[in-house]
Protein backbone atom coordinates (compact mmCIF):
# COMPACT_ATOMS: atom_id res chain seq x y z
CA UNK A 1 116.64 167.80 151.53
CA UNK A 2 114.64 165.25 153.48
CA UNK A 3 111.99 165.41 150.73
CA UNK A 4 114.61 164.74 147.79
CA UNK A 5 116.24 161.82 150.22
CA UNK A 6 112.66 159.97 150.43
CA UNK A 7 111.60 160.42 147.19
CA UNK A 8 115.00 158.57 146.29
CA UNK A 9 114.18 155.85 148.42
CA UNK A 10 110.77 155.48 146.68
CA UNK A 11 112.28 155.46 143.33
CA UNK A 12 114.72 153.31 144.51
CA UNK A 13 112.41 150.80 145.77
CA UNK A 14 110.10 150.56 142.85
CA UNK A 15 112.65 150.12 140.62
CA UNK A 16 113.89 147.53 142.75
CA UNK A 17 110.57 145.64 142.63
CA UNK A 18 110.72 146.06 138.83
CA UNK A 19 113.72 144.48 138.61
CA UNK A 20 112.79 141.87 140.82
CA UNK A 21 109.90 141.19 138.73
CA UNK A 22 111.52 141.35 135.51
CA UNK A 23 113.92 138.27 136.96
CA UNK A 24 110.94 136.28 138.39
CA UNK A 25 110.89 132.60 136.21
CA UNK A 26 109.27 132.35 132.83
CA UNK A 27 106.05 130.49 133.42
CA UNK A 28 105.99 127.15 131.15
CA UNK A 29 102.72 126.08 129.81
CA UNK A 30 101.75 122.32 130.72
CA UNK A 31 103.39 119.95 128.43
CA UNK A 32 101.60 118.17 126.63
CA UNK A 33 101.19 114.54 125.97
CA UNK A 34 103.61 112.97 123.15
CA UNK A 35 101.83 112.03 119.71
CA UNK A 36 103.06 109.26 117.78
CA UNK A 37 104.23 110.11 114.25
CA UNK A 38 102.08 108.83 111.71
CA UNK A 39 103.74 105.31 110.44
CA UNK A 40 105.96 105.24 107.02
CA UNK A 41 105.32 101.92 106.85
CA UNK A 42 102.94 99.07 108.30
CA UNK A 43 102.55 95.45 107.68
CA UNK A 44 99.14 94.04 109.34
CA UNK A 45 97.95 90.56 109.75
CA UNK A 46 94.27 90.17 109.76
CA UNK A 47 91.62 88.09 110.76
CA UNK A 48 89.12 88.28 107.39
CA UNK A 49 85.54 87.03 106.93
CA UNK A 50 83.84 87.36 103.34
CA UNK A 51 80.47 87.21 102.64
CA UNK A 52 80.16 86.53 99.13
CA UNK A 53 77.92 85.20 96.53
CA UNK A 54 80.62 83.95 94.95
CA UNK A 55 80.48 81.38 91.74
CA UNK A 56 76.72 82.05 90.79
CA UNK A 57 76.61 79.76 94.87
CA UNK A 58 74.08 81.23 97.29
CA UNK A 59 75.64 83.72 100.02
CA UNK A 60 77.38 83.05 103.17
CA UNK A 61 80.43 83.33 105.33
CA UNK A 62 84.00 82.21 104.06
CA UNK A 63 86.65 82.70 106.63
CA UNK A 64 90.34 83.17 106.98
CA UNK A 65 93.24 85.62 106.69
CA UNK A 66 94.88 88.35 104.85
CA UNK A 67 98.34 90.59 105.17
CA UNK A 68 98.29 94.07 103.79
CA UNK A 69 101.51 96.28 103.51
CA UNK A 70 101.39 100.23 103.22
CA UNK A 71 103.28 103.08 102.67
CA UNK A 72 103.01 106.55 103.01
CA UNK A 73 104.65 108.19 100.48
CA UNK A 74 103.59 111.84 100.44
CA UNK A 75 101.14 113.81 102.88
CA UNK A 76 98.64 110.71 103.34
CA UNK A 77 99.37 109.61 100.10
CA UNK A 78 100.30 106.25 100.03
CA UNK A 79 100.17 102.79 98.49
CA UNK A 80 98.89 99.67 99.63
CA UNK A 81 99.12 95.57 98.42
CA UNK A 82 97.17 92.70 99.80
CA UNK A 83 97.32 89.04 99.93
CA UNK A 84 93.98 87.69 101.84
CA UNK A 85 92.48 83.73 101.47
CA UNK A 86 88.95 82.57 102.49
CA UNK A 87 87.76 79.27 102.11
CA UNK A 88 84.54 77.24 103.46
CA UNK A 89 83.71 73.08 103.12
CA UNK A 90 80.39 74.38 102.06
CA UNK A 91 79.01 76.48 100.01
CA UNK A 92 75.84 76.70 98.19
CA UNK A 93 72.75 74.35 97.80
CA UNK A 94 75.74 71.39 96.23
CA UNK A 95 77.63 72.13 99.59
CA UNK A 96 80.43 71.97 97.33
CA UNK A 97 84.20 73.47 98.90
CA UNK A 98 85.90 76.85 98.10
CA UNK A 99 88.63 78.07 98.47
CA UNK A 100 89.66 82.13 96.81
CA UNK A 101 92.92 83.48 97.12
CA UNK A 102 93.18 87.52 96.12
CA UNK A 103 96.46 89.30 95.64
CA UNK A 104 95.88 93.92 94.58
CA UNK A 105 97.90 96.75 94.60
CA UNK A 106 96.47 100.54 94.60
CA UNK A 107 96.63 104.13 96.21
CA UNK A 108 95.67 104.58 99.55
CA UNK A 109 95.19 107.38 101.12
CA UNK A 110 95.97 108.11 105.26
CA UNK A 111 94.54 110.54 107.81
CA UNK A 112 95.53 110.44 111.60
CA UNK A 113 93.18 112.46 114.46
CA UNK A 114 95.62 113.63 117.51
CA UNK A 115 93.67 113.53 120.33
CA UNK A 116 94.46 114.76 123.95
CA UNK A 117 95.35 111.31 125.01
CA UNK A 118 98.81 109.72 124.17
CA UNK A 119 97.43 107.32 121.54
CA UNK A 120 96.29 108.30 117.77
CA UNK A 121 93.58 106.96 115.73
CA UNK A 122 93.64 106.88 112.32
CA UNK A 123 91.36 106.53 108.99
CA UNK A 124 92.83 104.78 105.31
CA UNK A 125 90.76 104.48 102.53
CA UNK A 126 92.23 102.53 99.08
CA UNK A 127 91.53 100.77 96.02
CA UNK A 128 93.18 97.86 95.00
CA UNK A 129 93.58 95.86 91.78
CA UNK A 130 94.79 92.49 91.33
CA UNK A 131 94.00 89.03 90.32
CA UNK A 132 91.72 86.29 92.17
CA UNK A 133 92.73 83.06 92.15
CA UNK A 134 90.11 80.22 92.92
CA UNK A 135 90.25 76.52 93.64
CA UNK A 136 89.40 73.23 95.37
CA UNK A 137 85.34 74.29 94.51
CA UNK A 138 83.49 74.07 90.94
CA UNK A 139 83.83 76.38 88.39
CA UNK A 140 82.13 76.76 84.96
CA UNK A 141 83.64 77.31 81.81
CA UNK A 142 82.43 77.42 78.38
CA UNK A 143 83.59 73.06 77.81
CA UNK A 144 82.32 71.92 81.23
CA UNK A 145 83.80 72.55 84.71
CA UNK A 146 87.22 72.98 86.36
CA UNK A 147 88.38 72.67 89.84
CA UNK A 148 90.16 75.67 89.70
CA UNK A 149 90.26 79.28 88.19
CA UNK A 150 91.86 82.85 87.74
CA UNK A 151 89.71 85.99 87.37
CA UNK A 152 90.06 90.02 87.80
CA UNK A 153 89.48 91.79 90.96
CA UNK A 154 88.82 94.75 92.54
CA UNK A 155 88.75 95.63 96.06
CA UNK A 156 87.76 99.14 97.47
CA UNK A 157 87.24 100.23 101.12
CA UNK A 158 89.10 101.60 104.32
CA UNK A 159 89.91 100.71 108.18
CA UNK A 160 90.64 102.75 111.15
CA UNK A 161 93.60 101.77 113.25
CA UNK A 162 94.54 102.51 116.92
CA UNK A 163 98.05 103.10 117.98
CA UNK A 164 98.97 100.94 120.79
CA UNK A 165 102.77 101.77 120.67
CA UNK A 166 105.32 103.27 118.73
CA UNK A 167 105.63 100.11 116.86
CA UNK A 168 102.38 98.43 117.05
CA UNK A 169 98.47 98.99 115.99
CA UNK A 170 94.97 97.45 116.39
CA UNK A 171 93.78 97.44 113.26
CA UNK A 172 89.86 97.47 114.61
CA UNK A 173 88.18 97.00 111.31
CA UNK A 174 89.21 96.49 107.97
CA UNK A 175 86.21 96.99 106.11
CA UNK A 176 86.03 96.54 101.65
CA UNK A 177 84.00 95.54 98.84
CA UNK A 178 85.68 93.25 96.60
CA UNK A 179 84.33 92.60 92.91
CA UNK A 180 85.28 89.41 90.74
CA UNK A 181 84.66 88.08 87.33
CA UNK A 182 84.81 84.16 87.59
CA UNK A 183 82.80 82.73 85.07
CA UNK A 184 79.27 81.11 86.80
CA UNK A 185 77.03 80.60 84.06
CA UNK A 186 74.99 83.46 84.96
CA UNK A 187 76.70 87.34 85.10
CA UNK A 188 79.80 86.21 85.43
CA UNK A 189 80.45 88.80 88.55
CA UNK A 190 80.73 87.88 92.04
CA UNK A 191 80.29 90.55 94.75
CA UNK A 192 81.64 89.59 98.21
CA UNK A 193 81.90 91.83 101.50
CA UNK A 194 85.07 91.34 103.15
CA UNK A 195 85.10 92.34 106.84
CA UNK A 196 88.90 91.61 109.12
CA UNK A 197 90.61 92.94 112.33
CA UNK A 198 94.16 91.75 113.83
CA UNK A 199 97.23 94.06 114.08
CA UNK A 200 99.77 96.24 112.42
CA UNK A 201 103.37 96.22 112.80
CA UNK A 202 104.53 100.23 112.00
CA UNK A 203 107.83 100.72 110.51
């Protein structure tokens, strides 16, 4: 009888401890940091520097500005227009002024990297078509020279932007290779290198 009553006490026990076990908290993994959705929307103001041989001129720096909206519309799949002006006093052997305003509209396309740390970086690539408007400079035509022009244009290249909030990015480069067709005398193509960074508003 003794033997039956410790036995029972043993079972007892151990199913005790199981029980006890069985109720112990769930342990929770370590959360992790909180990524920032990719942005539907962004607006970014830019710092822009071209180097162009632009009008049949030898090459150098024009400086100024451009604003670029974006969408995403669909998995990275987006669309993108931009409004950017450069202009130098200088240009060319004549050191005569220039001024280029460009205004395109394309695809773009978006990728984001989520890395451990709270902020995301991510990659756009586009190409944008539009219209290139130059004045206050020389341009040929086929009866003389005007002070002013409008020619196609083509722009293709990327950036990489760095969230700094929910609401706001460093756009750290803005990098794209723009093609024109003002007349020059020459080719009648101008290739220019446009380099910017500034910030992006995210909507």
């Amino acid at each position: 009888m003794k033997s039956l009553i410790r036995r029972a006490i043993c079972l007892g026990a151990f199913a005790g401890a199981l029980a006890g076990g069985g109720s112990l908290p769930a342990q929770t993994p370590a959360s992790k940091p909180a990524l920032m959705p990719a942005p539907r929307t962004d607006v970014a103001l830019t710092f822009t520097a071209d180097y162009a041989n632009s009008v049949g001129q030898s090459s150098q720096w024009l400086k100024g500005g451009s604003i670029e909206w974006g969408a995403n519309l669909w998995r990275g799949l987006g669309m993108a227009a931009r409004v950017s002006g450069v202009t130098t006093g200088s240009l060319g052997n004549q050191a005569v002024p220039l001024s280029l305003v460009l205004a395109t509209f394309g695809p773009r396309y978006r990728w984001t990297l989520h890395p451990a740390a709270r902020h995301n970086i991510s990659f756009y690539g586009e190409t944008l078509i539009g219209i290139a408007n130059g004045f206050n400079g020389l341009f040929p035509t086929l009866s003389g020279v005007t002070d002013s022009a409008n020619a196609f244009a083509l722009q293709t290249g990327g950036g990489v932007d760095y969230a700094l909030s929910r609401h706001f990015a460093w756009r750290i480069a803005d990098a794209n290779w723009t093609r024109t067709q003002f007349q020059n005398a020459a080719s009648n193509v101008e290739n220019q290198m446009q380099l910017g960074s500034g910030l992006a508003f995210r909507f």
